[in-house]
C-alpha atoms as a PDB file:
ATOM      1  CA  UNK A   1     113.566 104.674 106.793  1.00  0.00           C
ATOM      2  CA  UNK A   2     110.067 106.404 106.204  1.00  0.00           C
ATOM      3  CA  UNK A   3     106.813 104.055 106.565  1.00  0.00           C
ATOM      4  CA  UNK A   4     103.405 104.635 105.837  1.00  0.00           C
ATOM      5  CA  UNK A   5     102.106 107.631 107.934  1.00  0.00           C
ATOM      6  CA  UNK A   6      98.214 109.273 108.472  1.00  0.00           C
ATOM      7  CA  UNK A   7      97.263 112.348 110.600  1.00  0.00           C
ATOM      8  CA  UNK A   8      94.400 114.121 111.427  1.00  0.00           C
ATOM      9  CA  UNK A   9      94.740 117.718 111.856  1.00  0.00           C
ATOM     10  CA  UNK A  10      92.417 121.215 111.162  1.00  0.00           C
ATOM     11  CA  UNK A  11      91.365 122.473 107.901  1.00  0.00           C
ATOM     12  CA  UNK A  12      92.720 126.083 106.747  1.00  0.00           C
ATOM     13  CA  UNK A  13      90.422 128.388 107.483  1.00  0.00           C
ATOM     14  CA  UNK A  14      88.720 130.912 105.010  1.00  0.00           C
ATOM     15  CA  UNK A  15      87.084 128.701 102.625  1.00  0.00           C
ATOM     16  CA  UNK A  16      85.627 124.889 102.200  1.00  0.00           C
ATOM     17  CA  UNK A  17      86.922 124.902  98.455  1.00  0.00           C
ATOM     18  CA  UNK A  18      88.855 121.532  97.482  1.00  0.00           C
ATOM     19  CA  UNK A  19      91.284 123.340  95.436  1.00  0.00           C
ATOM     20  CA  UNK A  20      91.845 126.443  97.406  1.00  0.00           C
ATOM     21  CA  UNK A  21      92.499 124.295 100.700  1.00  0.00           C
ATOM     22  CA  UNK A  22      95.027 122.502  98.343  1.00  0.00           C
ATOM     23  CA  UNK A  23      96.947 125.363  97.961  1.00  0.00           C
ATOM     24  CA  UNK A  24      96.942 126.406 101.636  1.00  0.00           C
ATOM     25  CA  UNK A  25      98.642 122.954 102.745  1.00  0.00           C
ATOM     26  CA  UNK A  26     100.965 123.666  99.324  1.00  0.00           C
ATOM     27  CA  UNK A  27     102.233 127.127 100.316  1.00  0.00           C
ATOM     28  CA  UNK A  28     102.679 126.390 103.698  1.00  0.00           C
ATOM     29  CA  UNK A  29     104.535 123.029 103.364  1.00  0.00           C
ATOM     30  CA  UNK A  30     106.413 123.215 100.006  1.00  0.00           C
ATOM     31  CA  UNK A  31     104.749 120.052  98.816  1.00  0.00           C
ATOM     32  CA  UNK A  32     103.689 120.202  95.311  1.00  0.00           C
ATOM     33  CA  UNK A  33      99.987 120.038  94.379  1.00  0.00           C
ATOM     34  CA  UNK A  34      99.371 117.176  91.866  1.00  0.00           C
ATOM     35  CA  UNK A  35      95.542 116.999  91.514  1.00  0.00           C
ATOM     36  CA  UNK A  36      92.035 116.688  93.338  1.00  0.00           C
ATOM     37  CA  UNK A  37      89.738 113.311  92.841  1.00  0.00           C
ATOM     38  CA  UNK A  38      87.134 112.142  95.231  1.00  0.00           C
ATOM     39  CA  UNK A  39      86.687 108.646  97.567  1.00  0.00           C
ATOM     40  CA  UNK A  40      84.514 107.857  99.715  1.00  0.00           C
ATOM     41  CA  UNK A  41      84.745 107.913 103.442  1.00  0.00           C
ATOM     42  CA  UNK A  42      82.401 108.160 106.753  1.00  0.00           C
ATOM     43  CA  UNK A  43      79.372 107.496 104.582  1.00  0.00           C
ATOM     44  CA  UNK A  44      80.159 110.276 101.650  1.00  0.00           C
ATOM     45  CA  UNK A  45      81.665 111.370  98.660  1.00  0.00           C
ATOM     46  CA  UNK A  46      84.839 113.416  99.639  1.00  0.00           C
ATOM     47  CA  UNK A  47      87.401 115.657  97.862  1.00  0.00           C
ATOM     48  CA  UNK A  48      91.130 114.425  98.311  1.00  0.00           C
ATOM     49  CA  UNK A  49      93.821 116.508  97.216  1.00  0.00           C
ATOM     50  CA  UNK A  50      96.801 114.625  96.326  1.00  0.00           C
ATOM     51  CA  UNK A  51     100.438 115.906  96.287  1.00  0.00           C
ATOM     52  CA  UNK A  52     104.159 115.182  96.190  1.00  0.00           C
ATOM     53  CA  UNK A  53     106.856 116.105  98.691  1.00  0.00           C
ATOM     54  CA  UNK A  54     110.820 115.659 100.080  1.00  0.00           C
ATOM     55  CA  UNK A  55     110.539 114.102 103.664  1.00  0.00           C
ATOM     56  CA  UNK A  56     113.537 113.480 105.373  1.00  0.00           C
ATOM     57  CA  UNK A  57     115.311 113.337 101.878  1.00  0.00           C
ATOM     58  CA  UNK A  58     112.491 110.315 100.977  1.00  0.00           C
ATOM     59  CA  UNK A  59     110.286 111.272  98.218  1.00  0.00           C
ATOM     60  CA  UNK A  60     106.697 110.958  99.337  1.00  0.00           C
ATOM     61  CA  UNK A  61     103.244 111.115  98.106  1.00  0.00           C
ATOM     62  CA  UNK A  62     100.672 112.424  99.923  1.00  0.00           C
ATOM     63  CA  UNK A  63      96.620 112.134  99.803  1.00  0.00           C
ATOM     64  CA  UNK A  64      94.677 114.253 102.136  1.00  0.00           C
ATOM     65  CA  UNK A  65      90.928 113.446 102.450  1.00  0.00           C
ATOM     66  CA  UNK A  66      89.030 116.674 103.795  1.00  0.00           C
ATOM     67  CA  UNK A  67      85.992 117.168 105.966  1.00  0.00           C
ATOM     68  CA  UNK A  68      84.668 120.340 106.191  1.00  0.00           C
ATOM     69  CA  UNK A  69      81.329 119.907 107.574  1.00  0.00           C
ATOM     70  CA  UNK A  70      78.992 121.349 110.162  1.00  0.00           C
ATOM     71  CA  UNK A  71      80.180 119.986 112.882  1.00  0.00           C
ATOM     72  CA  UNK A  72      84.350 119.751 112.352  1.00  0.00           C
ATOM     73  CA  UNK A  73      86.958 120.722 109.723  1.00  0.00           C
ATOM     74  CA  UNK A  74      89.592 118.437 109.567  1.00  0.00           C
ATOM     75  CA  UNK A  75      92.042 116.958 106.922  1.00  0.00           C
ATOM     76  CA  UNK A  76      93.219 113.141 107.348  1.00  0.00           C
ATOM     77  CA  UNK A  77      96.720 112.842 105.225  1.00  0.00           C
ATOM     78  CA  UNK A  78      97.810 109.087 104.187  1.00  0.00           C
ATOM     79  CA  UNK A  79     101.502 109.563 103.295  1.00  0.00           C
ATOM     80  CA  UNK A  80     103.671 106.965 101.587  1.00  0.00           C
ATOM     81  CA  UNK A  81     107.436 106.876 100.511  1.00  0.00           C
ATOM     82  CA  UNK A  82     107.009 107.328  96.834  1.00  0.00           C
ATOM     83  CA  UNK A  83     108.893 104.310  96.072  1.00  0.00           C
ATOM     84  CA  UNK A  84     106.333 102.104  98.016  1.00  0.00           C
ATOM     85  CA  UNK A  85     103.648 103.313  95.703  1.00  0.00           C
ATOM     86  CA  UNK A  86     105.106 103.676  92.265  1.00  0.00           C
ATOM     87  CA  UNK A  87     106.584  99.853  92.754  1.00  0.00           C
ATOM     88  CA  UNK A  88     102.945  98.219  93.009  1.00  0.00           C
ATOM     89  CA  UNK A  89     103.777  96.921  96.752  1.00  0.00           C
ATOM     90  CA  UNK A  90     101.710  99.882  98.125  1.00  0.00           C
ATOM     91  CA  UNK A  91      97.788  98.423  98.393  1.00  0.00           C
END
């Protein structure tokens, strides 16, 4: 069974651009970019990318909040089976 799941890890490097970040984690995972939106977190507005992937054989989604500021670049990604979210049990 696959639960609820969030890491922290680095930024690609190259470029702070929302979308073309997206693609990195898209080309080099396989999951498939869905859209960009923005949340807030740590005090600001920030650019999530969201996406959909095969984990394990579970479909997943998967949100990844990014942080490219002065001081760090990192990406926090909240994944979820898809079947957790699209059922309305997933808050």
């Amino acid at each position: 069974m696959l639960y609820l799941r969030v890491s922290i890890g680095p930024l690609g490097g190259g470029t702070n651009d929302p979308k073309a970040l997206a693609m990195q984690w898209s080309n080099a995972t396989g999951a498939k970019f869905q859209g960009l939106d923005k949340m807030d977190s740590a005090g600001a507005s920030r650019d999530i990318a969201g996406f959909t992937a095969t984990v394990n054989g579970v479909p997943v989604i998967q949100l990844i909040a990014m942080f490219p500021t002065k001081r760090y670049r990192v990406g926090v990604m909240y994944q979820a089976p898809a079947a957790l979210i699209t059922a309305g049990t997933f808050r």
